[in-house]
PDB file of N, CA and C in Angstrom:
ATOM      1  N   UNK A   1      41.852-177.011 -12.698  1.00  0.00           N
ATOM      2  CA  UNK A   1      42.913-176.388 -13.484  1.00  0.00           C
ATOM      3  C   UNK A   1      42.733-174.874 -13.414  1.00  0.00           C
ATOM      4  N   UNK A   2      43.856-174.151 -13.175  1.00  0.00           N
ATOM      5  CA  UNK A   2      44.081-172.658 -12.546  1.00  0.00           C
ATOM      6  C   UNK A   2      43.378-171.853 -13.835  1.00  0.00           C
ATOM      7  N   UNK A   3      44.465-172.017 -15.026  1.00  0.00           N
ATOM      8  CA  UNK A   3      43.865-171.643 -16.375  1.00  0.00           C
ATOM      9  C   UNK A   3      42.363-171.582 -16.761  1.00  0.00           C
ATOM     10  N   UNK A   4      42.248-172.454 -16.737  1.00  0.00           N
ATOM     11  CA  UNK A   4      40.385-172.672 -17.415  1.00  0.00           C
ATOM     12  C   UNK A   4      39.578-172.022 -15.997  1.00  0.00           C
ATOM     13  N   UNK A   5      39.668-172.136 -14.957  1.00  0.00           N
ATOM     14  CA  UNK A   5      39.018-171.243 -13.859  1.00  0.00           C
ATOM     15  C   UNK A   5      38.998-169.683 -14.355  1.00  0.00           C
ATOM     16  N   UNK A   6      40.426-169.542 -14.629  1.00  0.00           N
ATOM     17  CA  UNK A   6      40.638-168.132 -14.905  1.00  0.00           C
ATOM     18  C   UNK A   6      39.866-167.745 -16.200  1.00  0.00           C
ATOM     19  N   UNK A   7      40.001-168.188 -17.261  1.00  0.00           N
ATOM     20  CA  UNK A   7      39.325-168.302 -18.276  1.00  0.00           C
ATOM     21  C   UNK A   7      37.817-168.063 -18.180  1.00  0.00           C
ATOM     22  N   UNK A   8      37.282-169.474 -17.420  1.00  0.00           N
ATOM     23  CA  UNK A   8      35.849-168.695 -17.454  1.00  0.00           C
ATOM     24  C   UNK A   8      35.246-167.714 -16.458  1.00  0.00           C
ATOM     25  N   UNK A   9      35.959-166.939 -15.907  1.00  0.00           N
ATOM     26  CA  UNK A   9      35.794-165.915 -15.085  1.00  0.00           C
ATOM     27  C   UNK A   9      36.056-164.528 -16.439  1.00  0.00           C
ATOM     28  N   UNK A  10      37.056-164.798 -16.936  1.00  0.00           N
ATOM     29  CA  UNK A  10      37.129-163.658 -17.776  1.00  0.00           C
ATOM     30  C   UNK A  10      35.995-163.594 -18.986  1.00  0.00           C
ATOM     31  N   UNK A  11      35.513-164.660 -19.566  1.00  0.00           N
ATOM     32  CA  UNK A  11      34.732-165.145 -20.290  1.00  0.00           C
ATOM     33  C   UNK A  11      33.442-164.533 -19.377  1.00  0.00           C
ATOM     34  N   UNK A  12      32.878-164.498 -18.657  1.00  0.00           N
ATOM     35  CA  UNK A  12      31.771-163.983 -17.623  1.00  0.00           C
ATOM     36  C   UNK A  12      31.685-162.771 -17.315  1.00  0.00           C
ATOM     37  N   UNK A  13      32.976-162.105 -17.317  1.00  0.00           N
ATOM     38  CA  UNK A  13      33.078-160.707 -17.643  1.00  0.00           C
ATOM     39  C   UNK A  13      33.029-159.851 -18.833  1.00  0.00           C
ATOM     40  N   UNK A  14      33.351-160.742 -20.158  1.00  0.00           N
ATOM     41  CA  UNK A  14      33.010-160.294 -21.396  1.00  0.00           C
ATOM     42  C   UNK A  14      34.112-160.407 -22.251  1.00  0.00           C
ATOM     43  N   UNK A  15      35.248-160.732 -21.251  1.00  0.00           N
ATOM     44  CA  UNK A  15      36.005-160.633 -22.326  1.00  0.00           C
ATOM     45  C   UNK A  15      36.618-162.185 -23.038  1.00  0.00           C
ATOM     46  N   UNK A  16      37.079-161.960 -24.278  1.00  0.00           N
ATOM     47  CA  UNK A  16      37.768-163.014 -25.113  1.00  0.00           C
ATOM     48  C   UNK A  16      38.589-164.082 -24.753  1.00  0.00           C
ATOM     49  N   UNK A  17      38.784-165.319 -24.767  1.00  0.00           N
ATOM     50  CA  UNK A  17      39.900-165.801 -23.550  1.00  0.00           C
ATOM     51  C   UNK A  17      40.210-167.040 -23.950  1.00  0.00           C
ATOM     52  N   UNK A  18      41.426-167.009 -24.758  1.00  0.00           N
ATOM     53  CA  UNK A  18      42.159-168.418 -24.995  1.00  0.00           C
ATOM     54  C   UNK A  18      42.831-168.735 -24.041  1.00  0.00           C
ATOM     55  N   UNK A  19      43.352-170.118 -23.983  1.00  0.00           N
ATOM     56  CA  UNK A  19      44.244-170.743 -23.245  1.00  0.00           C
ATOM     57  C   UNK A  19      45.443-171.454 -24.444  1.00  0.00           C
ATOM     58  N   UNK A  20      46.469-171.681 -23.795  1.00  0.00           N
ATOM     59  CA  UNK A  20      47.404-172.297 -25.195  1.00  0.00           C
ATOM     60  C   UNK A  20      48.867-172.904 -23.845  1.00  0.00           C
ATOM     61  N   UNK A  21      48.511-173.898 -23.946  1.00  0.00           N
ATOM     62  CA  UNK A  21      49.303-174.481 -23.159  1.00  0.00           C
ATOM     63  C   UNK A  21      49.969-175.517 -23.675  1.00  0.00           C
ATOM     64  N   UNK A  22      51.445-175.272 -22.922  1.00  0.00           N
ATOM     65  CA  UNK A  22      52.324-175.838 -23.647  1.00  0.00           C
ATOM     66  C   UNK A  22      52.726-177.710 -23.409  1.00  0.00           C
ATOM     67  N   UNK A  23      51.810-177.515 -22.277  1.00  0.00           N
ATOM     68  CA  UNK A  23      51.352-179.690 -22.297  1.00  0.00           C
ATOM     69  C   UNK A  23      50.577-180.173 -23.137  1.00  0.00           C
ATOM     70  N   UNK A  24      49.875-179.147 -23.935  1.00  0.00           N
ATOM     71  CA  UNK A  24      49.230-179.979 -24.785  1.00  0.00           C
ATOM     72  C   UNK A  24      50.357-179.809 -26.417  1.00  0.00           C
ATOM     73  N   UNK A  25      50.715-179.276 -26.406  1.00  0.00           N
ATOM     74  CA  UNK A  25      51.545-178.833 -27.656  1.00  0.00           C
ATOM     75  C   UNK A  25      52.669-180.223 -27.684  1.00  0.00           C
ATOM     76  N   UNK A  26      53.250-180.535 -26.365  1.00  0.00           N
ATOM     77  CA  UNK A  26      54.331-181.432 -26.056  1.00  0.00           C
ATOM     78  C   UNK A  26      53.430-182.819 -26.268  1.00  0.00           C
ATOM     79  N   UNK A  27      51.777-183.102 -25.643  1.00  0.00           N
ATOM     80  CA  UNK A  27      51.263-184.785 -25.743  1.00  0.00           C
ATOM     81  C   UNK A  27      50.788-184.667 -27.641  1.00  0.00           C
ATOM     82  N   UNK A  28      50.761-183.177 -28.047  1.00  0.00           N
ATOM     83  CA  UNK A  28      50.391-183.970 -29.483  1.00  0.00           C
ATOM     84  C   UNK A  28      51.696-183.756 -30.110  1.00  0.00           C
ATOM     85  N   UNK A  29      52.686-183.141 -30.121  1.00  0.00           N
ATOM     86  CA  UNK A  29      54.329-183.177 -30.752  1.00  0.00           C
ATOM     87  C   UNK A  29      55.317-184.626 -30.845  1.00  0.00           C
ATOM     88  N   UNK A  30      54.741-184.690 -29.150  1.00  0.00           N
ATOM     89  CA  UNK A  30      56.231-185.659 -29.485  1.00  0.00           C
ATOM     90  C   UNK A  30      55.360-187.242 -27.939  1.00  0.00           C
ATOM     91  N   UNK A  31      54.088-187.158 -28.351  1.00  0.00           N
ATOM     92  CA  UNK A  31      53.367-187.835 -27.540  1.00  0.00           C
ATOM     93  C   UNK A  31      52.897-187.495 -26.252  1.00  0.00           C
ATOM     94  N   UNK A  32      52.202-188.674 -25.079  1.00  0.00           N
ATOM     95  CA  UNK A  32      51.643-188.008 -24.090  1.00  0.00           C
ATOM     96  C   UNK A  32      52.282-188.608 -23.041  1.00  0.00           C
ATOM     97  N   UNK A  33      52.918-189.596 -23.541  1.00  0.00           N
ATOM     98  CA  UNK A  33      53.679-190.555 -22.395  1.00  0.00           C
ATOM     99  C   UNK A  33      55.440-190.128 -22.642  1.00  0.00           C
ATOM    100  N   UNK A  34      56.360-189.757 -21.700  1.00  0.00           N
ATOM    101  CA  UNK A  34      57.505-189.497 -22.552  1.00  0.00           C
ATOM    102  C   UNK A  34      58.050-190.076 -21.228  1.00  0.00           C
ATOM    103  N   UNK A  35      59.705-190.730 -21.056  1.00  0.00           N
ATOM    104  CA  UNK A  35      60.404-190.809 -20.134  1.00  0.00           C
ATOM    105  C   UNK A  35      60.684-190.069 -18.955  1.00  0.00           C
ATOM    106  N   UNK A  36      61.337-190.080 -17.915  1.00  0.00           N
ATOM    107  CA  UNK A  36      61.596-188.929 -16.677  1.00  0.00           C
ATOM    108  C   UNK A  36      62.728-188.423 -17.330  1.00  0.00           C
ATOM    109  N   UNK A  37      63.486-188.680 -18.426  1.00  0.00           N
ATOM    110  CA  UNK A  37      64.815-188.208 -18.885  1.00  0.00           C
ATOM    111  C   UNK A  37      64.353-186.643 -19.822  1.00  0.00           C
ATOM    112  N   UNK A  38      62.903-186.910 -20.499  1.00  0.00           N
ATOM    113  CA  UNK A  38      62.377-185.758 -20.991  1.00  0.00           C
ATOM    114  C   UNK A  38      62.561-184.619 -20.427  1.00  0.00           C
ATOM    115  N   UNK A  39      61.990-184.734 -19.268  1.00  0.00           N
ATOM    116  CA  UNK A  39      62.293-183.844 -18.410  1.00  0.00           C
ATOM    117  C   UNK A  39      63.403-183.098 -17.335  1.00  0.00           C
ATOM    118  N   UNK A  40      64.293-184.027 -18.069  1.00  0.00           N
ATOM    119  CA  UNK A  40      66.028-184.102 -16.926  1.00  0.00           C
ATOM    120  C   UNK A  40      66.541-182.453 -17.385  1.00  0.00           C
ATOM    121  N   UNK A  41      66.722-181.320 -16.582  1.00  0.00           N
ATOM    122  CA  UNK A  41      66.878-180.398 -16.970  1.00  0.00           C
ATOM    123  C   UNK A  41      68.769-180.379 -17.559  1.00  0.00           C
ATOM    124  N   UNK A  42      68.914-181.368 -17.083  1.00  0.00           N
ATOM    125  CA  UNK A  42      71.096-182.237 -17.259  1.00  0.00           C
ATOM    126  C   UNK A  42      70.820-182.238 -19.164  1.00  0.00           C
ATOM    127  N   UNK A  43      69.434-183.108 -19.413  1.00  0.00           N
ATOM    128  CA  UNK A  43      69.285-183.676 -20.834  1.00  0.00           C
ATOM    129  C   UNK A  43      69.305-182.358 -21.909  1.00  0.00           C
ATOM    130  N   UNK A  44      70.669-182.265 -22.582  1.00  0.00           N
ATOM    131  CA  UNK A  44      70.343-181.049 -23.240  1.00  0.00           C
ATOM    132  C   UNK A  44      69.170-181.534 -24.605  1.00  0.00           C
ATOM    133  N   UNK A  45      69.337-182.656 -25.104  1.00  0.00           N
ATOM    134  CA  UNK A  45      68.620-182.662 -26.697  1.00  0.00           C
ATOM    135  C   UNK A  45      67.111-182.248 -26.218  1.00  0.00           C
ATOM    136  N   UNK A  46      66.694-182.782 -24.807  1.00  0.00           N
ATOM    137  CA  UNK A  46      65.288-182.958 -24.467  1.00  0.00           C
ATOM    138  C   UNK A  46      65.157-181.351 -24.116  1.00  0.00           C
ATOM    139  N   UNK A  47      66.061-180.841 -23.590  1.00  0.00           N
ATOM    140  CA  UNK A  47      65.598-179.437 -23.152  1.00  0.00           C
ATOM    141  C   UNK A  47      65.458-178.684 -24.127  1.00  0.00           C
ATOM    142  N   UNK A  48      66.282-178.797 -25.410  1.00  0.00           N
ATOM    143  CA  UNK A  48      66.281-178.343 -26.587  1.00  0.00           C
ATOM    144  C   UNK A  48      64.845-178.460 -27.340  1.00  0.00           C
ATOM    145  N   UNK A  49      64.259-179.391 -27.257  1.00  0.00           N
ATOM    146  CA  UNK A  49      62.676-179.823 -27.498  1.00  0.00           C
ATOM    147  C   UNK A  49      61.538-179.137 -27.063  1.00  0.00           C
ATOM    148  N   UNK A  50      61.707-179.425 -25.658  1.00  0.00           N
ATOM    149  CA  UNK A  50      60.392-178.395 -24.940  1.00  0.00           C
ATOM    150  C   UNK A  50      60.581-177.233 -25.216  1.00  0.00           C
ATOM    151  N   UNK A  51      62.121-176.793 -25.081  1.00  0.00           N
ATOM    152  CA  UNK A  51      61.880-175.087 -25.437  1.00  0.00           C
ATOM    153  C   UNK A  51      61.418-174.849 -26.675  1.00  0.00           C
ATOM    154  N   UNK A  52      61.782-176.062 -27.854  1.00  0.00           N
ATOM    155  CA  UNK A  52      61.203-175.072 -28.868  1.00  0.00           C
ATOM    156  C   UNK A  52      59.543-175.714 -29.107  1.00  0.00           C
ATOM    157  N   UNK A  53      58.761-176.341 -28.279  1.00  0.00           N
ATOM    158  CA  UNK A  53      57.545-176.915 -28.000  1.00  0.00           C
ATOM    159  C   UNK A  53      56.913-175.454 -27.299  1.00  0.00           C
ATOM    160  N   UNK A  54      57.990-174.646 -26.235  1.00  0.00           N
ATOM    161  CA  UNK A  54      57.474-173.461 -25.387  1.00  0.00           C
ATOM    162  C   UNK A  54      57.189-172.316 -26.961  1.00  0.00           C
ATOM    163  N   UNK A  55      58.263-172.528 -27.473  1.00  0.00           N
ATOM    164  CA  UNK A  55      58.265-171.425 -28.413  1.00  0.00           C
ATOM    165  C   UNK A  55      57.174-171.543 -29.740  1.00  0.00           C
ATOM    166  N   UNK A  56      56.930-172.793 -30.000  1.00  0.00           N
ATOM    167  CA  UNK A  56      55.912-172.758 -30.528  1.00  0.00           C
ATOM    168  C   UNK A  56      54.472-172.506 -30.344  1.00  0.00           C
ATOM    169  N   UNK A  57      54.144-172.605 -28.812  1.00  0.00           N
ATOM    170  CA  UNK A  57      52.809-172.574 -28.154  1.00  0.00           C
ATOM    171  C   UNK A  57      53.085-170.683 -27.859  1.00  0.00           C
ATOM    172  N   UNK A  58      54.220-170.121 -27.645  1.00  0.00           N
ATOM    173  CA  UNK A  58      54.183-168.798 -27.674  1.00  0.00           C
ATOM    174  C   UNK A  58      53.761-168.034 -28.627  1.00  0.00           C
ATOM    175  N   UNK A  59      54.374-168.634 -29.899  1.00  0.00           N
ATOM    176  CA  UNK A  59      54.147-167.885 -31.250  1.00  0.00           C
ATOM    177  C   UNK A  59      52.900-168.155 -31.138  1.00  0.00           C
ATOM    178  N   UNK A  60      52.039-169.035 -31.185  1.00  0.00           N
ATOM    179  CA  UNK A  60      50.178-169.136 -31.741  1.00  0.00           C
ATOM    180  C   UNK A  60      49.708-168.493 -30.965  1.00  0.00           C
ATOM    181  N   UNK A  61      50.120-167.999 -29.686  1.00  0.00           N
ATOM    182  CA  UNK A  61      49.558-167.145 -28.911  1.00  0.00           C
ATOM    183  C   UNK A  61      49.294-165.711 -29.310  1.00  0.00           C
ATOM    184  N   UNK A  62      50.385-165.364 -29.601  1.00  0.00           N
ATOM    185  CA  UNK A  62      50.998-164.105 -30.091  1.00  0.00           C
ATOM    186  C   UNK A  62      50.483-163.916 -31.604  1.00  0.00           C
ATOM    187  N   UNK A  63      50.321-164.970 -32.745  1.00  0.00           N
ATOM    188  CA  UNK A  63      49.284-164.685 -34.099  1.00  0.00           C
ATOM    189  C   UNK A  63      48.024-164.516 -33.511  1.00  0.00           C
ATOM    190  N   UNK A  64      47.761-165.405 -32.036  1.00  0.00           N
ATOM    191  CA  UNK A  64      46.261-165.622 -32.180  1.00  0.00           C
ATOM    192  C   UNK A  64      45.898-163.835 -31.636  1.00  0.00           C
ATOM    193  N   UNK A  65      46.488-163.416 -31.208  1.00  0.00           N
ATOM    194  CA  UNK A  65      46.505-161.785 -30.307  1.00  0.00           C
ATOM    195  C   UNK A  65      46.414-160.776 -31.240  1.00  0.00           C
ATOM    196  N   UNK A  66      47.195-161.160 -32.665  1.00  0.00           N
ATOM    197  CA  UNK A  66      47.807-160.212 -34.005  1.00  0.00           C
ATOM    198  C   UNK A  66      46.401-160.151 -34.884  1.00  0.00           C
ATOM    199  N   UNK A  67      45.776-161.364 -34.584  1.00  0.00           N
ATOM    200  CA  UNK A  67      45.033-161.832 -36.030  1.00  0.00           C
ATOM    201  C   UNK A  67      43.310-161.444 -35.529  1.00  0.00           C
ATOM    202  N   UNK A  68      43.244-161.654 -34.006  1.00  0.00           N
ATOM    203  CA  UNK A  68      41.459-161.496 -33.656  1.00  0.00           C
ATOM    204  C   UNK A  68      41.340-159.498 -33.472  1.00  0.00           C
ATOM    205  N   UNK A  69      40.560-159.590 -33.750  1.00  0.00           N
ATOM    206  CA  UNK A  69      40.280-158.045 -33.805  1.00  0.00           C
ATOM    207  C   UNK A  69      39.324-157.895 -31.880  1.00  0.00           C
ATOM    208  N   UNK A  70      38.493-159.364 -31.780  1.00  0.00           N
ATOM    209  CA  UNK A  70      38.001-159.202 -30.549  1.00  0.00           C
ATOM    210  C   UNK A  70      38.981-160.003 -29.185  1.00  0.00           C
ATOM    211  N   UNK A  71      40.009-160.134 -29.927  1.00  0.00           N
ATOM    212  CA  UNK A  71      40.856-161.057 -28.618  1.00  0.00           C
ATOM    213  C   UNK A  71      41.201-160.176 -27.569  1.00  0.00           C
ATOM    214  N   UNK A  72      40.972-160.581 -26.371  1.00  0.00           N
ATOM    215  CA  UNK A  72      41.127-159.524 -25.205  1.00  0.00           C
ATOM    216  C   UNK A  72      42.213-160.095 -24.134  1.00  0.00           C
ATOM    217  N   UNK A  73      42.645-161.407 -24.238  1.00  0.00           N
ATOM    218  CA  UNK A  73      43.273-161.981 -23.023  1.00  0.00           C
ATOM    219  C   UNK A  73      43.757-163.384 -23.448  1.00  0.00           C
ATOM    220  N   UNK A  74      44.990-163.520 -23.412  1.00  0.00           N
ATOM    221  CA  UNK A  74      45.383-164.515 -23.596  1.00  0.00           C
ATOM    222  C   UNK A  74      46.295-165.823 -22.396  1.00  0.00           C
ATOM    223  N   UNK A  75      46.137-166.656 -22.566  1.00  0.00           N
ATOM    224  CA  UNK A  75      46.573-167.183 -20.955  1.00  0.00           C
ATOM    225  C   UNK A  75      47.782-168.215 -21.405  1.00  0.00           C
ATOM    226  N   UNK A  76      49.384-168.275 -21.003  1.00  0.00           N
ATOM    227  CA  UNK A  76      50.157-168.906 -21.257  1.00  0.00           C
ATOM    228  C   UNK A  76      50.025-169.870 -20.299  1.00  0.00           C
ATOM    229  N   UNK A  77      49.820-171.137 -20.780  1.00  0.00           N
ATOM    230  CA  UNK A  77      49.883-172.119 -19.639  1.00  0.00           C
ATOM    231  C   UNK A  77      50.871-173.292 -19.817  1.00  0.00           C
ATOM    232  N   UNK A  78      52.192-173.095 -18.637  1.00  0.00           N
ATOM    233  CA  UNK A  78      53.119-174.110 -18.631  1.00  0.00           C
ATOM    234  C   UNK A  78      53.501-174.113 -17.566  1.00  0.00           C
ATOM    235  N   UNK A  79      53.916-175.509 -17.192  1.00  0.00           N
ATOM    236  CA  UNK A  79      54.523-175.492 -15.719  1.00  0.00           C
ATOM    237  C   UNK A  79      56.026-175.630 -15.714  1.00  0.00           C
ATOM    238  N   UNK A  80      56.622-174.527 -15.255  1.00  0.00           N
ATOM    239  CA  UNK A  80      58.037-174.659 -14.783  1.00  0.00           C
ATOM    240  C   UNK A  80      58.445-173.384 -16.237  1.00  0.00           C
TER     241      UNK A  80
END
């Protein structure tokens, strides 16, 4: 996984380094198994979902950046 490589490279250099990815936000939200229709970019209710699944894994990113005094790097991880 690209993320966590990257991660502990930055972590080895010194600096701070979350990951916050938005597959995990989607297998604990709305489960880990979901239909191919989830993903139908046609499906508006489902697209309506992930985005606000994207927007939620954005915001904790963005407190987690506001709130650490030592946070140095933060890594958005989603595919597509």
């Amino acid at each position: 996984h690209l993320a966590k490589l990257i991660q502990r490279y930055l972590n080895w250099l010194g600096f701070y380094t979350e990951i916050f990815n938005v597959g995990n936000y989607r297998r604990d939200k709305v489960g880990a198994f979901q239909p191919a229709q989830f993903f139908d970019q046609e499906n508006e209710d489902f697209v309506a979902v992930r985005l606000e699944l994207a927007k939620a894994c954005l915001d904790d990113m963005i407190n987690w950046l506001n709130s650490k005094s030592s946070a140095n790097v933060a890594i958005y991880d989603a595919t597509n």
